[in-house]
C-alpha atoms as a PDB file:
ATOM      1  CA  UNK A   1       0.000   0.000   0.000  1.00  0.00           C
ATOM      2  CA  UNK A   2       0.972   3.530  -0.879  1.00  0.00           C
ATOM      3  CA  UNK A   3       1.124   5.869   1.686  1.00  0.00           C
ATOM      4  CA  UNK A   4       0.930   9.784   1.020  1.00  0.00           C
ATOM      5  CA  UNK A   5       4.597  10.764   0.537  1.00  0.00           C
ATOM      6  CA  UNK A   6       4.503   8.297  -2.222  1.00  0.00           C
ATOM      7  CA  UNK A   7       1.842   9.478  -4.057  1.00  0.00           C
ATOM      8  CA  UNK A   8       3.516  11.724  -6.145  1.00  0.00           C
ATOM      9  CA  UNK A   9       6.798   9.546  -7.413  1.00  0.00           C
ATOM     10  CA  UNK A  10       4.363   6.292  -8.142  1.00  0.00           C
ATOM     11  CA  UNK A  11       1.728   8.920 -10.015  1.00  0.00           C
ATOM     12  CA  UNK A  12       4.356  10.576 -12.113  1.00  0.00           C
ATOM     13  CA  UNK A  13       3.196  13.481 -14.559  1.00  0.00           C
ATOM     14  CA  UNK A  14       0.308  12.202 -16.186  1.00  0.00           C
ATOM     15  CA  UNK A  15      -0.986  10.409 -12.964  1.00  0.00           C
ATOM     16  CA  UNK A  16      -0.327  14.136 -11.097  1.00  0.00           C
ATOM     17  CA  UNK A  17      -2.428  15.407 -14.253  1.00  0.00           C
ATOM     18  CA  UNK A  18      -5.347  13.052 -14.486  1.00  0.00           C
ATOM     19  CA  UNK A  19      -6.022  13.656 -10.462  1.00  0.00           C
ATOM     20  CA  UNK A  20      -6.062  17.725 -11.078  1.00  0.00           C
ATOM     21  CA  UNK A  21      -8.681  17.749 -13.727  1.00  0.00           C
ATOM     22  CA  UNK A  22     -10.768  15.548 -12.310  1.00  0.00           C
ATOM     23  CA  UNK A  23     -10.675  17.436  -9.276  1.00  0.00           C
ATOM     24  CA  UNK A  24     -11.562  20.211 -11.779  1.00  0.00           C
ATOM     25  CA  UNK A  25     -14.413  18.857 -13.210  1.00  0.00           C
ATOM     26  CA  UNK A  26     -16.063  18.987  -9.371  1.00  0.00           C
ATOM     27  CA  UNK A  27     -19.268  21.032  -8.948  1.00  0.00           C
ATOM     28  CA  UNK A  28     -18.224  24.327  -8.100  1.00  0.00           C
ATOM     29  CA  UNK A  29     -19.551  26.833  -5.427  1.00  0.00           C
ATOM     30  CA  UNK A  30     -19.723  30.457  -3.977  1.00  0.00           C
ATOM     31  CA  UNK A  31     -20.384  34.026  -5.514  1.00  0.00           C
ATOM     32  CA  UNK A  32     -17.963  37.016  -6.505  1.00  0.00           C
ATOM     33  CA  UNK A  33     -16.345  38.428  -3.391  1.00  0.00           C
ATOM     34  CA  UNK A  34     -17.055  42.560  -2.584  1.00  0.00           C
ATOM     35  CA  UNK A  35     -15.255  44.505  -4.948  1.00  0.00           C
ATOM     36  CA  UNK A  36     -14.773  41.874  -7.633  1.00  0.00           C
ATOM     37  CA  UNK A  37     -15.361  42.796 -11.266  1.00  0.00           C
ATOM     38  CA  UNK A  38     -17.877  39.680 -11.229  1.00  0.00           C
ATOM     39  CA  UNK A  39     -17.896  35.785 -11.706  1.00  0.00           C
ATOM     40  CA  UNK A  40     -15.305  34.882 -14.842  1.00  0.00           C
ATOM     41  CA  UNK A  41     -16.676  33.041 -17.955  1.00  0.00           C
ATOM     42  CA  UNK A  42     -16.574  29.613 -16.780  1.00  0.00           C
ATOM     43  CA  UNK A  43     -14.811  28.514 -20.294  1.00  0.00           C
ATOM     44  CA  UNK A  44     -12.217  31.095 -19.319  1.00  0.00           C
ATOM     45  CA  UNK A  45     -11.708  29.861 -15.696  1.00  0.00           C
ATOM     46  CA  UNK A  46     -11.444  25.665 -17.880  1.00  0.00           C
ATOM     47  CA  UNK A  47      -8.938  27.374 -20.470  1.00  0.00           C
ATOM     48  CA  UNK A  48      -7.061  28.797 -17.593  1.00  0.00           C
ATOM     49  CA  UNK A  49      -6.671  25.771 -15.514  1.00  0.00           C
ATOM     50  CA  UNK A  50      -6.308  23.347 -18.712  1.00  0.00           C
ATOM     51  CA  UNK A  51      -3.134  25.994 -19.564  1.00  0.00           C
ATOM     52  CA  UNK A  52      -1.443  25.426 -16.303  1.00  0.00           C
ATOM     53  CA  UNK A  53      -1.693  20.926 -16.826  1.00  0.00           C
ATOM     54  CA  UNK A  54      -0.672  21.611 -20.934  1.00  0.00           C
ATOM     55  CA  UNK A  55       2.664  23.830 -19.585  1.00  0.00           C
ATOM     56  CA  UNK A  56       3.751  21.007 -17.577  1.00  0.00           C
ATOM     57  CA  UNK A  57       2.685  17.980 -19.325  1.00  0.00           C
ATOM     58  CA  UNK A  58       4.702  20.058 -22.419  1.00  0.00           C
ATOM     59  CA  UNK A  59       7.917  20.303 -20.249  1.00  0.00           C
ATOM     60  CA  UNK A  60       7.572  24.090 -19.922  1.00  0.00           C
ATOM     61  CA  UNK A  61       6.892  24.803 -15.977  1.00  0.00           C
ATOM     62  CA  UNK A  62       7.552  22.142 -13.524  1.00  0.00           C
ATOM     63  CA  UNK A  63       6.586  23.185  -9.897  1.00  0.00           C
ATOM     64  CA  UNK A  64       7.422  26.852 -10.770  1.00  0.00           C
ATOM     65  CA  UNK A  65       5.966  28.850 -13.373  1.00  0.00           C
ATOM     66  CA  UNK A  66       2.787  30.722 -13.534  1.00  0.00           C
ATOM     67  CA  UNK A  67      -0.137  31.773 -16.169  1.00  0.00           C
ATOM     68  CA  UNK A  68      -2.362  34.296 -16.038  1.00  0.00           C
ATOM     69  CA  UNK A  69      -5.351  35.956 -17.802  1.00  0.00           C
ATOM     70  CA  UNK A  70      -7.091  38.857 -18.152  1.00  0.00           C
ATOM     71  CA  UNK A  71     -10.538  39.032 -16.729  1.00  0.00           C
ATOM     72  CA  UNK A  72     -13.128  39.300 -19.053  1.00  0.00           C
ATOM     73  CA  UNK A  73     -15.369  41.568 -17.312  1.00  0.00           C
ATOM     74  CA  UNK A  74     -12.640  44.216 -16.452  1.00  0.00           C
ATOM     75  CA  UNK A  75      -9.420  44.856 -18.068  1.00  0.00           C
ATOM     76  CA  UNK A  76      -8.197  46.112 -14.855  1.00  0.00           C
ATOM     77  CA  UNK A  77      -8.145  42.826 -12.892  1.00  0.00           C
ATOM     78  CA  UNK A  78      -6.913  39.297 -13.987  1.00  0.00           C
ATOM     79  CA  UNK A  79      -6.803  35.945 -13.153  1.00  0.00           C
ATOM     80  CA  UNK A  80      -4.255  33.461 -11.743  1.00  0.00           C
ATOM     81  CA  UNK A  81      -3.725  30.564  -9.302  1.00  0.00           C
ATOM     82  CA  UNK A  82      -3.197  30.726  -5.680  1.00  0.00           C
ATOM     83  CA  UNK A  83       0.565  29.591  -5.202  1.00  0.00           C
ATOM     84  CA  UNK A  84       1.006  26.599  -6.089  1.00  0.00           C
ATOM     85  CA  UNK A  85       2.404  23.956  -8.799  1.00  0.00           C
ATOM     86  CA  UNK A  86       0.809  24.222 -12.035  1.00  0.00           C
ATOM     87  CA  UNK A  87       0.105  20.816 -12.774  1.00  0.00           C
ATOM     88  CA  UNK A  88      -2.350  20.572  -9.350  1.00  0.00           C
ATOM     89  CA  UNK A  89      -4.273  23.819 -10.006  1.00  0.00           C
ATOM     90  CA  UNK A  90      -7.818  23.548 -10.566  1.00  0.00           C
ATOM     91  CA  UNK A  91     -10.893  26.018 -10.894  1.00  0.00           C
ATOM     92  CA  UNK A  92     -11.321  26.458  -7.262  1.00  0.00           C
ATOM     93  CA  UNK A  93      -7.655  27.793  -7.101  1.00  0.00           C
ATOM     94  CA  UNK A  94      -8.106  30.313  -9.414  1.00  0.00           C
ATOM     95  CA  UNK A  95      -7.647  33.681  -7.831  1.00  0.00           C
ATOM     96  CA  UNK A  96      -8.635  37.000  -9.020  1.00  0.00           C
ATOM     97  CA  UNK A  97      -6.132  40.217  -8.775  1.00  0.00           C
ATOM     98  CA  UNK A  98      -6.148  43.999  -9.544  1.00  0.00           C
ATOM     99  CA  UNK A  99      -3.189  45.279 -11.956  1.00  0.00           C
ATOM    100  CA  UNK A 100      -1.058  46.318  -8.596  1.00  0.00           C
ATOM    101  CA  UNK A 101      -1.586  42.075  -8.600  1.00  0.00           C
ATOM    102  CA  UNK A 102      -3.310  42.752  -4.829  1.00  0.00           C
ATOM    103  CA  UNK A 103      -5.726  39.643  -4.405  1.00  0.00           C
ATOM    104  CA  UNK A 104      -9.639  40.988  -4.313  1.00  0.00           C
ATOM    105  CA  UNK A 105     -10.673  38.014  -1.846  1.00  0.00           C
ATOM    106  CA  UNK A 106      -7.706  36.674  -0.802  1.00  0.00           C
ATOM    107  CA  UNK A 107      -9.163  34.337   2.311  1.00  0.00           C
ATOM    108  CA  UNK A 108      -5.588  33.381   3.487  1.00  0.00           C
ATOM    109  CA  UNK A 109      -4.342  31.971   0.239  1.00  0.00           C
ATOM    110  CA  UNK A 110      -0.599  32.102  -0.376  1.00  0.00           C
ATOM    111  CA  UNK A 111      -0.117  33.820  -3.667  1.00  0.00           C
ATOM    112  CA  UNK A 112       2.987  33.952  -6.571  1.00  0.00           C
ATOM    113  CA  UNK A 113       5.795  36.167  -5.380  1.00  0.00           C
ATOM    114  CA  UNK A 114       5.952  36.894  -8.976  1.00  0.00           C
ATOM    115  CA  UNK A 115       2.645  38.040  -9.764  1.00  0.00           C
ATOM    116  CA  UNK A 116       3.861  41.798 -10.102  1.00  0.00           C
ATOM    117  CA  UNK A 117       4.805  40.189 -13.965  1.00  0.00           C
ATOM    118  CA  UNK A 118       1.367  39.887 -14.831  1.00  0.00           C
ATOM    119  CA  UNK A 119       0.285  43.257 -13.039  1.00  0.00           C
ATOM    120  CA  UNK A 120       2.503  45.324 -14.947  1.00  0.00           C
ATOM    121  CA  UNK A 121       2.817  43.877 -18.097  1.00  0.00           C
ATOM    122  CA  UNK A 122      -1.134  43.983 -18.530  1.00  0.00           C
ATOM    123  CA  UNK A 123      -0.507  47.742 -17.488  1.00  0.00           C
ATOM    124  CA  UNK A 124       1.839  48.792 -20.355  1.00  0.00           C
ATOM    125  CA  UNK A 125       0.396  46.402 -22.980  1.00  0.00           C
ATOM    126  CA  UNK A 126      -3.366  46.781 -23.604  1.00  0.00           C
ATOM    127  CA  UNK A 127      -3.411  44.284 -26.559  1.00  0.00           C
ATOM    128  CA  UNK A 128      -2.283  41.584 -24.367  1.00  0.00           C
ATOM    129  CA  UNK A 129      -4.712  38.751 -23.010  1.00  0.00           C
ATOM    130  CA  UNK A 130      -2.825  36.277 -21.614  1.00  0.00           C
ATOM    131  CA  UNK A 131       0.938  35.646 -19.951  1.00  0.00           C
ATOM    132  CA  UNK A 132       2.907  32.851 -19.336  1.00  0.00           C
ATOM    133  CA  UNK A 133       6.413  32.729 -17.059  1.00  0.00           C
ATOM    134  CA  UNK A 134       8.582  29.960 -16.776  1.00  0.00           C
ATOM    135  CA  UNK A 135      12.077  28.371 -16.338  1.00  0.00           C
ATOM    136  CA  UNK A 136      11.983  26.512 -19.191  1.00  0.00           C
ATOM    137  CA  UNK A 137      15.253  24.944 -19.427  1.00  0.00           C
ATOM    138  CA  UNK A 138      16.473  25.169 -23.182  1.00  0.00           C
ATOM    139  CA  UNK A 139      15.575  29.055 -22.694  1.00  0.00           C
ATOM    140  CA  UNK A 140      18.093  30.331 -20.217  1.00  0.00           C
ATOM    141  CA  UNK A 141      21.432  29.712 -21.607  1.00  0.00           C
ATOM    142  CA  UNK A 142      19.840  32.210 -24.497  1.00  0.00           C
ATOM    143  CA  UNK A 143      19.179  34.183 -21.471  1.00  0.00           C
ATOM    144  CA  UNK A 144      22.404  33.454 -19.941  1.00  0.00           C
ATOM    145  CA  UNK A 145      24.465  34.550 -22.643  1.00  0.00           C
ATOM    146  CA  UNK A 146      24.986  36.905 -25.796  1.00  0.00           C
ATOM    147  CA  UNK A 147      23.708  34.338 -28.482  1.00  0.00           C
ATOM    148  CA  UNK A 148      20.548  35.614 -29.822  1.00  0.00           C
ATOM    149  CA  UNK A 149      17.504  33.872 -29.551  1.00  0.00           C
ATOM    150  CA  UNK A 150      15.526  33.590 -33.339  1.00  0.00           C
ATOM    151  CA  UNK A 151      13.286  31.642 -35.626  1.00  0.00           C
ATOM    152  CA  UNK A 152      14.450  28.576 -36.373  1.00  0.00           C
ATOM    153  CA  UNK A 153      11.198  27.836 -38.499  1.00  0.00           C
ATOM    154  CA  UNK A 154       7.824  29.130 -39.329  1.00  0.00           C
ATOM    155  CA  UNK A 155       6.359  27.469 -35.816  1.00  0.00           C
ATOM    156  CA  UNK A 156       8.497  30.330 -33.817  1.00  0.00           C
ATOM    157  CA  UNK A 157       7.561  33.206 -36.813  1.00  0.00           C
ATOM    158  CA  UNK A 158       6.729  35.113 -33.660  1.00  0.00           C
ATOM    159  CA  UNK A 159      10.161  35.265 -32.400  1.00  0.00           C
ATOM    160  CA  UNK A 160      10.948  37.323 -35.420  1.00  0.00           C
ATOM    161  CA  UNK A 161      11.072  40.545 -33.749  1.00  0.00           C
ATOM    162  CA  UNK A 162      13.275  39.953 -31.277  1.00  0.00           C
ATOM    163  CA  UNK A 163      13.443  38.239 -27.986  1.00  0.00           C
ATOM    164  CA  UNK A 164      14.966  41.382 -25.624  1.00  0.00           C
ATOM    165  CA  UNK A 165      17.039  39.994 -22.303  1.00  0.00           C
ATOM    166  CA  UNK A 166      16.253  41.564 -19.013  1.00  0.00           C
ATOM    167  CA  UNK A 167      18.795  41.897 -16.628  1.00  0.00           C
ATOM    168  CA  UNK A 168      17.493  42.429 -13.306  1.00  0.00           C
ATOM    169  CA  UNK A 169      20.543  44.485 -12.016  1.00  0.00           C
ATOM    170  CA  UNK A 170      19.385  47.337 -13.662  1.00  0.00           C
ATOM    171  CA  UNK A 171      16.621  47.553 -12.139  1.00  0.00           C
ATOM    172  CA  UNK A 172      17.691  45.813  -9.129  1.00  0.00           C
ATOM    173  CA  UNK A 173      21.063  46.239  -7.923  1.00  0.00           C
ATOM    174  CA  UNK A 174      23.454  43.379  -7.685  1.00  0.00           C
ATOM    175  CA  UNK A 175      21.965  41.682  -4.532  1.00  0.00           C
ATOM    176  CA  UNK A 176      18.418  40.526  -5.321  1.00  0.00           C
ATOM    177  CA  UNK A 177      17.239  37.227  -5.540  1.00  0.00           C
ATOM    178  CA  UNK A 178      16.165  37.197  -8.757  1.00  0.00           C
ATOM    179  CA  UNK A 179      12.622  37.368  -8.868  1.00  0.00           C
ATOM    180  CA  UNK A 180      10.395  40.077  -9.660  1.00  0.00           C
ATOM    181  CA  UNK A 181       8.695  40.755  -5.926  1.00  0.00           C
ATOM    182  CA  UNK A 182       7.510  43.637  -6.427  1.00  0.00           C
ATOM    183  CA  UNK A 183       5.977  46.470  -8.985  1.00  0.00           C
ATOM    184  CA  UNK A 184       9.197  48.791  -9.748  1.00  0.00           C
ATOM    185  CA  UNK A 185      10.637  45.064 -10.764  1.00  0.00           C
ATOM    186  CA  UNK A 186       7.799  43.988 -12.515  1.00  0.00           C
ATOM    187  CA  UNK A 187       7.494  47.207 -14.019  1.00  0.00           C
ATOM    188  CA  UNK A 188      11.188  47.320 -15.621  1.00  0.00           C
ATOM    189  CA  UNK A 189      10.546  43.883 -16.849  1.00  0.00           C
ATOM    190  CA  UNK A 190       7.330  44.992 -18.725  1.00  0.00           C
ATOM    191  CA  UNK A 191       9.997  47.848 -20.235  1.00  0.00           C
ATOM    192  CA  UNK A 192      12.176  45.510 -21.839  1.00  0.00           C
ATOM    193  CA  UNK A 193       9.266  43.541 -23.281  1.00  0.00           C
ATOM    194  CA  UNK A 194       8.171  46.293 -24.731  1.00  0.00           C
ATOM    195  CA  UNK A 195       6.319  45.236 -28.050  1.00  0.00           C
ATOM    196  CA  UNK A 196       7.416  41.632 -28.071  1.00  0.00           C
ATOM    197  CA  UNK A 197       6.439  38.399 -27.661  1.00  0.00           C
ATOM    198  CA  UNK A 198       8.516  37.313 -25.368  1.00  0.00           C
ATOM    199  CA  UNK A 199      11.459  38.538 -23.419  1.00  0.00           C
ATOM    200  CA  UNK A 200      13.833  36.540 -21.426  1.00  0.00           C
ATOM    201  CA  UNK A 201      15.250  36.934 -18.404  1.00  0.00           C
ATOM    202  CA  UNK A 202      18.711  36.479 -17.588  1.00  0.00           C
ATOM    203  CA  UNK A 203      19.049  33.648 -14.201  1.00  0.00           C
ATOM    204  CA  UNK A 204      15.878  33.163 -14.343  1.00  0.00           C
ATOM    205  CA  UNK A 205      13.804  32.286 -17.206  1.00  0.00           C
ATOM    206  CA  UNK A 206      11.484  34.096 -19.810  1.00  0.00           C
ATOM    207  CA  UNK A 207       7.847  35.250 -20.235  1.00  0.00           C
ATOM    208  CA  UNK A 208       5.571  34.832 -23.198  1.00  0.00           C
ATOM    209  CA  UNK A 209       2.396  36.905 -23.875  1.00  0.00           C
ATOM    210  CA  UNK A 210      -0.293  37.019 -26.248  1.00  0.00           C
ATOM    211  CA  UNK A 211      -3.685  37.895 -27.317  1.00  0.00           C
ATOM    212  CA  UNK A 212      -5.761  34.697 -25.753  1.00  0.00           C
ATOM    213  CA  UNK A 213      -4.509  31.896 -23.202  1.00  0.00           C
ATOM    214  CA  UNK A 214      -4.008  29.425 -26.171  1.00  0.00           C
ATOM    215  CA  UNK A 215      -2.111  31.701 -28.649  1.00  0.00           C
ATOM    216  CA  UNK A 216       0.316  32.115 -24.806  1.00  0.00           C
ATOM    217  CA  UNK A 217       0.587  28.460 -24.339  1.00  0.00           C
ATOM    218  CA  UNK A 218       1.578  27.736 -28.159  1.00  0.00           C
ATOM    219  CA  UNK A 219       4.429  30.649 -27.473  1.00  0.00           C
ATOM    220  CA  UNK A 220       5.412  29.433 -24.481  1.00  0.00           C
ATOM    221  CA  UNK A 221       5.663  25.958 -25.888  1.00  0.00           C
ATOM    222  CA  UNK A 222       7.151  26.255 -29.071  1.00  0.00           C
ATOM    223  CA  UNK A 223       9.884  29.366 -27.243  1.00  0.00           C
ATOM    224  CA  UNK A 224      11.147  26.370 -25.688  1.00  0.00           C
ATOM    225  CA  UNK A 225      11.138  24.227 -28.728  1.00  0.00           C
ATOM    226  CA  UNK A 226      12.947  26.739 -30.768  1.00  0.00           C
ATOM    227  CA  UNK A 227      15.591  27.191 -28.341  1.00  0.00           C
ATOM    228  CA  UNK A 228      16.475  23.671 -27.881  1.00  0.00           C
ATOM    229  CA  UNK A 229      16.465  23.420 -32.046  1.00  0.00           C
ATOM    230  CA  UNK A 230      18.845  26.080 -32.632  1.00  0.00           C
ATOM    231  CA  UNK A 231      21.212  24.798 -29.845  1.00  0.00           C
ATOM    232  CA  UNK A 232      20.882  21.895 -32.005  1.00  0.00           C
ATOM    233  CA  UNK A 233      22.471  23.954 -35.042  1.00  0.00           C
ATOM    234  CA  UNK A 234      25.064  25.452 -33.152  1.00  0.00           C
ATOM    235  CA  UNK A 235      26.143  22.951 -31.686  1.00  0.00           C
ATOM    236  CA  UNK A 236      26.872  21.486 -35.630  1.00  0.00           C
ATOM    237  CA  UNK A 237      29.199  24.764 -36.405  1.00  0.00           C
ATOM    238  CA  UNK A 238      28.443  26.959 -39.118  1.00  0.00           C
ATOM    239  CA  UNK A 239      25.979  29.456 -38.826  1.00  0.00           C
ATOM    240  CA  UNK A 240      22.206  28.618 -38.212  1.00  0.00           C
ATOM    241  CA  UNK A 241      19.858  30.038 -41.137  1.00  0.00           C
ATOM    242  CA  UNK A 242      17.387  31.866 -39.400  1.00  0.00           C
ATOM    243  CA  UNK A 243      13.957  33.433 -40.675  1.00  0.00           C
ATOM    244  CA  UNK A 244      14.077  36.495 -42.113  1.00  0.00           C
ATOM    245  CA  UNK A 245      12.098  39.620 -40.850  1.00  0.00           C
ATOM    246  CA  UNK A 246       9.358  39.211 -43.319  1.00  0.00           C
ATOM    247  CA  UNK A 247       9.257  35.533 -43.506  1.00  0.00           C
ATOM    248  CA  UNK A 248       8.633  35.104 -39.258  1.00  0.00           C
ATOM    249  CA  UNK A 249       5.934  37.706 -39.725  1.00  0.00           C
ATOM    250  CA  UNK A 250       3.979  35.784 -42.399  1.00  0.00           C
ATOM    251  CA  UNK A 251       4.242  32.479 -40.529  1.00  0.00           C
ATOM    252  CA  UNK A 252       3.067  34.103 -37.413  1.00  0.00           C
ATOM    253  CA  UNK A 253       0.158  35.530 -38.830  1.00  0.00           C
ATOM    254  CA  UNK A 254      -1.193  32.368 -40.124  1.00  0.00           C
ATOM    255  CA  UNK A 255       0.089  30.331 -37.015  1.00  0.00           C
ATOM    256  CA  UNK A 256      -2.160  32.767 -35.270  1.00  0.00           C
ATOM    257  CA  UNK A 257      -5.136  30.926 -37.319  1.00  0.00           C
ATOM    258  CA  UNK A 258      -3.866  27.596 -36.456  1.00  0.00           C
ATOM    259  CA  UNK A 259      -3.486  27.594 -32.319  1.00  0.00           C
ATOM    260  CA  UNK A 260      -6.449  25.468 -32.104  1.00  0.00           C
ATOM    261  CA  UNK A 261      -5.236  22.512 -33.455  1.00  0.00           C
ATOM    262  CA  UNK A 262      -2.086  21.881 -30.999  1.00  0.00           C
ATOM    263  CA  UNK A 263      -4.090  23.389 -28.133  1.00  0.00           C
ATOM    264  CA  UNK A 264      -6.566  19.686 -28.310  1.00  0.00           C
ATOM    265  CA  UNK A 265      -4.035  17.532 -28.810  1.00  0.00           C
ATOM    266  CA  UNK A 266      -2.136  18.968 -25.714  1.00  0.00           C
ATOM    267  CA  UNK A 267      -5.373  18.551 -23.742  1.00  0.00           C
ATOM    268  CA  UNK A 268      -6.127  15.304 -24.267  1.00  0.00           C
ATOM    269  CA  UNK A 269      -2.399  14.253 -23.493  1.00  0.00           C
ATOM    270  CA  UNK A 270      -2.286  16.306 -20.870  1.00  0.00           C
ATOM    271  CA  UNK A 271      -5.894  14.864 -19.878  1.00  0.00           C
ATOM    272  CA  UNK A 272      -4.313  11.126 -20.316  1.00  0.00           C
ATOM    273  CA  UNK A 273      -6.965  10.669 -23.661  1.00  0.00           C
ATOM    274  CA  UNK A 274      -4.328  10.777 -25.876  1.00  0.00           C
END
């Protein structure tokens, strides 16, 4: 017989995965707290939840790592878990926060040190729905170092404009711990993302945002998959052809069509149907 401590190790991802959403799928309770902008589409809330188990069934967060959205009945709040790893959140962990990332109805609930990311990049970049950050690991020597990150192929088109490293001594000073714990941090980070995609962040890891929580999770996810492929190339000498300018924005545009289609088939693997 099992006993708790070895729950996790004899689970292993997809067990861990299974047991959140169908824990998610659990009738749900309770209505918006005082000075909530109001009860989030309950699709939004699923999407939201299924992002977190596709991020680490995908190999992109682990137990770190967050994702957020914006609310859909005020641009001035959004939505993310309570602290904890992605791969166990469900709907009733779902938290919802203004863009100073204060917690409307907190109740106790540890939240993300981090969630002054989300706060202030939702304040500088109207256009932008959703947010992912992570550690993912073929990411931060790019990070880490003054190779370039860029389009390998028409999948990462959106890299094409640049992937901008933060360096959170600027910012910072030369003692902090690397995260981003509070708004002048989270702030400066929003700065050097500027009009991208993505920006990485040097120690630490990178953040992805886009224009719905599936067109985030296929940046997040193929970010990483770019940056493992082009270690790939250097590692064979020469010098990697990359995408031009024009090409990466043409494949992002229709890639931007095609989310859907690798957003199901990470559900249902992440979901153990596939």
């Amino acid at each position: 017989m099992l006993c708790c401590c070895d729950v996790p190790h004899a689970l292993g991802r997809r067990g861990l995965l299974a047991m959140a959403i169908a824990a998610a799928a659990m009738p749900r309770h309770g209505n918006a707290a005082p000075g909530s902008a109001g009860a989030p589409d309950p699709a939004l809330i699923a999407d939201l939840v299924v992002a977190n188990h596709i991020l680490f069934d995908q190999g992109v967060v682990d137990g770190f790592g967050h994702v957020s959205v914006r609310h859909d009945k005020d641009p001035n709040r959004y939505l993310l878990a309570r602290s904890m790893a992605p791969a166990l959140v469900v709907a009733d962990d779902i938290m919802e926060f203004d863009l100073d990332s204060t917690p409307v109805d907190p109740r106790g609930r540890a939240v993300y040190l981090e969630r002054f990311i989300h706060g202030e990049i939702y304040k500088l970049r109207p256009d932008v729905v959703a947010i992912v950050h992570s550690h993912s690991p073929s990411v931060i020597p790019f990070a880490d170092s003054k190779i370039t990150l860029r389009p390998m192929n028409h999948i990462a088109g959106f890299l094409g404009t640049g992937a901008p490293v933060f360096d959170i001594r600027v910012a910072g000073g030369p003692a902090t711990d690397m995260l981003i714990r509070n708004n002048a941090l989270g702030k400066a980070l929003a700065a050097t993302l500027g009009p991208h995609p993505v920006t990485l962040m040097r120690g630490h890891g990178s953040v992805a945002v886009a224009q719905s929580i599936r067109h985030v999770v296929f940046r997040a996810v193929y970010t990483e998959v770019n940056a493992r492929v082009e270690a790939e190339a250097l590692a064979m000498g020469g010098k990697p052809e990359f995408l031009n300018a024009q090409e990466a924005a043409a494949a992002m545009k229709t890639n931007d069509g095609l989310v859907g289609r690798p957003w199901e088939l990470w559900k249902r693997h992440a979901e153990g149907k596939s």
